[in-house]
C-alpha atoms as a PDB file:
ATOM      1  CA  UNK A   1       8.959  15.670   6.862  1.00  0.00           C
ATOM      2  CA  UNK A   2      11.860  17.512   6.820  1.00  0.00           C
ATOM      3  CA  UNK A   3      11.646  18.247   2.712  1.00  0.00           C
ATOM      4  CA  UNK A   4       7.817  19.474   2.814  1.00  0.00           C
ATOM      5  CA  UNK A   5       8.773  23.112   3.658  1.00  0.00           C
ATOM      6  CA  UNK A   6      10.943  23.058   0.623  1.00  0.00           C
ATOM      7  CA  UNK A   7       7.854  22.365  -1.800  1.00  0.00           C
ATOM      8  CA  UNK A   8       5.645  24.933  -0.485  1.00  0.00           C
ATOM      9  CA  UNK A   9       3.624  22.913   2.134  1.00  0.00           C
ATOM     10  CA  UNK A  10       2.897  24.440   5.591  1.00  0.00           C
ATOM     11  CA  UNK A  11       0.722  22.708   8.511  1.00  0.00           C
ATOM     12  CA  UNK A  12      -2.865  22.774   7.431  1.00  0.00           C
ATOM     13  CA  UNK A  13      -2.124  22.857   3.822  1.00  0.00           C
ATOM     14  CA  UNK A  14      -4.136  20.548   1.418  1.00  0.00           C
ATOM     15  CA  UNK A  15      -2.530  18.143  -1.167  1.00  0.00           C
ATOM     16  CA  UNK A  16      -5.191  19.225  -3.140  1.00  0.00           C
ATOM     17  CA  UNK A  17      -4.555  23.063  -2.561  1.00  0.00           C
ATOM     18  CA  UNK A  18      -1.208  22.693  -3.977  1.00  0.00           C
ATOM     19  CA  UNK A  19      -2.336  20.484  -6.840  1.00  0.00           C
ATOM     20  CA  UNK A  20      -1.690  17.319  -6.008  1.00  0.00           C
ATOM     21  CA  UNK A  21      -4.956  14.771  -5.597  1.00  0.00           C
ATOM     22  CA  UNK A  22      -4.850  13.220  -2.359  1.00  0.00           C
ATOM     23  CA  UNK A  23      -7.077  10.718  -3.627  1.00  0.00           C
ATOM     24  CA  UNK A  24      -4.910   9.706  -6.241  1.00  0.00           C
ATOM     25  CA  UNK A  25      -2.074   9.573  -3.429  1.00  0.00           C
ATOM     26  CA  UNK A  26      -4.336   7.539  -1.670  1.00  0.00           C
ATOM     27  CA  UNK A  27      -4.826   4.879  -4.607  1.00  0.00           C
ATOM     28  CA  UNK A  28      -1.692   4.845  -5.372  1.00  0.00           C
ATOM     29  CA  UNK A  29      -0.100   3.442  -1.764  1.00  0.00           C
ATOM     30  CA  UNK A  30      -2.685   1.349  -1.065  1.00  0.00           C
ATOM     31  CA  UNK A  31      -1.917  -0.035  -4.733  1.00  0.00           C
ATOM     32  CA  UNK A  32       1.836  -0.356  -3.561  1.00  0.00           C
ATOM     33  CA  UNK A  33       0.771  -2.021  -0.524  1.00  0.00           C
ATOM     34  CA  UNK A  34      -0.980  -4.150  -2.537  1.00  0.00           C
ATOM     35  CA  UNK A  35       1.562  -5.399  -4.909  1.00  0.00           C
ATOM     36  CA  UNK A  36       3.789  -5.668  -1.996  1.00  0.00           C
ATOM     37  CA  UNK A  37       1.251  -8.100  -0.075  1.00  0.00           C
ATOM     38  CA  UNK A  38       0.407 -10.577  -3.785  1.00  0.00           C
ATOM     39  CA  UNK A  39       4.510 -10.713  -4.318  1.00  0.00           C
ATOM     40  CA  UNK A  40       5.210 -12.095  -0.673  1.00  0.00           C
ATOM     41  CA  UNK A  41       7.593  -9.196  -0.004  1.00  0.00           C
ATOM     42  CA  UNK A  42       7.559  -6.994   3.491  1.00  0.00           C
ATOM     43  CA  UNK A  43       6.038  -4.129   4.733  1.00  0.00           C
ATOM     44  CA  UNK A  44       7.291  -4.104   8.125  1.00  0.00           C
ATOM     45  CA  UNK A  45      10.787  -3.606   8.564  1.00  0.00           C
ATOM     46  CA  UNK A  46      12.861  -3.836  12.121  1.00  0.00           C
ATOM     47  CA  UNK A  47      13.903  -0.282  11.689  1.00  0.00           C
ATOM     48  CA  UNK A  48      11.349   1.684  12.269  1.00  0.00           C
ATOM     49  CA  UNK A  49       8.679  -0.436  13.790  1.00  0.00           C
ATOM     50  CA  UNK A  50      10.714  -2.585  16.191  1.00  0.00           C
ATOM     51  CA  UNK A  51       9.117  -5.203  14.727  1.00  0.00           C
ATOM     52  CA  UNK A  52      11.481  -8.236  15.134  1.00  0.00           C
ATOM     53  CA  UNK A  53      12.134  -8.887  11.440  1.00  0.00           C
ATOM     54  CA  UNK A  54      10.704  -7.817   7.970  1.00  0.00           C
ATOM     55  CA  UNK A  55       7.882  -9.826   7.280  1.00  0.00           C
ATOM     56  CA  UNK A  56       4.852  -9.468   4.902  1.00  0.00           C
ATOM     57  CA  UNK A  57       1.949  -8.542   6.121  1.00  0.00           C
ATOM     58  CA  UNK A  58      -2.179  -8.606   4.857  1.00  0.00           C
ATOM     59  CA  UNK A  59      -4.399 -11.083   3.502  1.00  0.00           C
ATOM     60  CA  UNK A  60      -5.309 -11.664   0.187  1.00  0.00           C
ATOM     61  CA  UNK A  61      -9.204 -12.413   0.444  1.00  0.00           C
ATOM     62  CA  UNK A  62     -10.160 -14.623  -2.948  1.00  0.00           C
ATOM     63  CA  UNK A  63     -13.660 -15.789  -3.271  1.00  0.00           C
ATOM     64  CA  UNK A  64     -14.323 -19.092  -3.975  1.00  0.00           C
ATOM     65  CA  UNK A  65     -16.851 -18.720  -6.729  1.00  0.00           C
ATOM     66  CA  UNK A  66     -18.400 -16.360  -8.849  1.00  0.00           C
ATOM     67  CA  UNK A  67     -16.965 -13.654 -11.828  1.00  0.00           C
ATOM     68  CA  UNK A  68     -13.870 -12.828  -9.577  1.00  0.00           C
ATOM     69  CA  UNK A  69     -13.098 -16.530  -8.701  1.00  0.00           C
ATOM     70  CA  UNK A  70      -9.758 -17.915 -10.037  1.00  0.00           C
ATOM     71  CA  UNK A  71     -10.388 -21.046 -12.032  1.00  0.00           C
ATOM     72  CA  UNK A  72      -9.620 -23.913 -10.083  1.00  0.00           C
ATOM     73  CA  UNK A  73      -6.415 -24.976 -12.269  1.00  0.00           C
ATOM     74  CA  UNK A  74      -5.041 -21.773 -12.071  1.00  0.00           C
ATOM     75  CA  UNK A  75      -5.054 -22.430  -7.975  1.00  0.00           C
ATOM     76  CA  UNK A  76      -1.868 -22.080  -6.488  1.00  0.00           C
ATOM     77  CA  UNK A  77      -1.371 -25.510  -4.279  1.00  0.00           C
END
């Protein structure tokens, strides 16, 4: 937070207003999150959260059948 006077942004200030997208923002770290959760890799880290480890977190929600299915060979397990 420290950096965000430094490009201009005060409290109350839109993304948007300085002409950013905050929907694009928005896409993008849920996208990272995303990638993060399907690779296995963490998103919660001792540090900051006091967690008591890194560990992945979410829950990747495949259907079982349907256009979005994944073919049954293609299965992990």
């Amino acid at each position: 937070m420290g950096n965000l006077p430094a490009i201009g942004l005060m409290s109350g200030t839109s993304l948007d207003a300085i002409g950013w997208s905050a929907d694009a923002i928005e896409a993008q770290a849920f996208a990272y999150l995303a990638v993060l959760t399907l690779r296995g890799l963490p998103l919660t880290f001792p540090t900051p959260t006091g967690a008591p480890e890194s560990m992945p977190r979410g829950l990747v929600a495949r259907p079982r059948s349907g256009p979005w299915s994944v073919p049954r060979d293609r299965k992990a397990g």
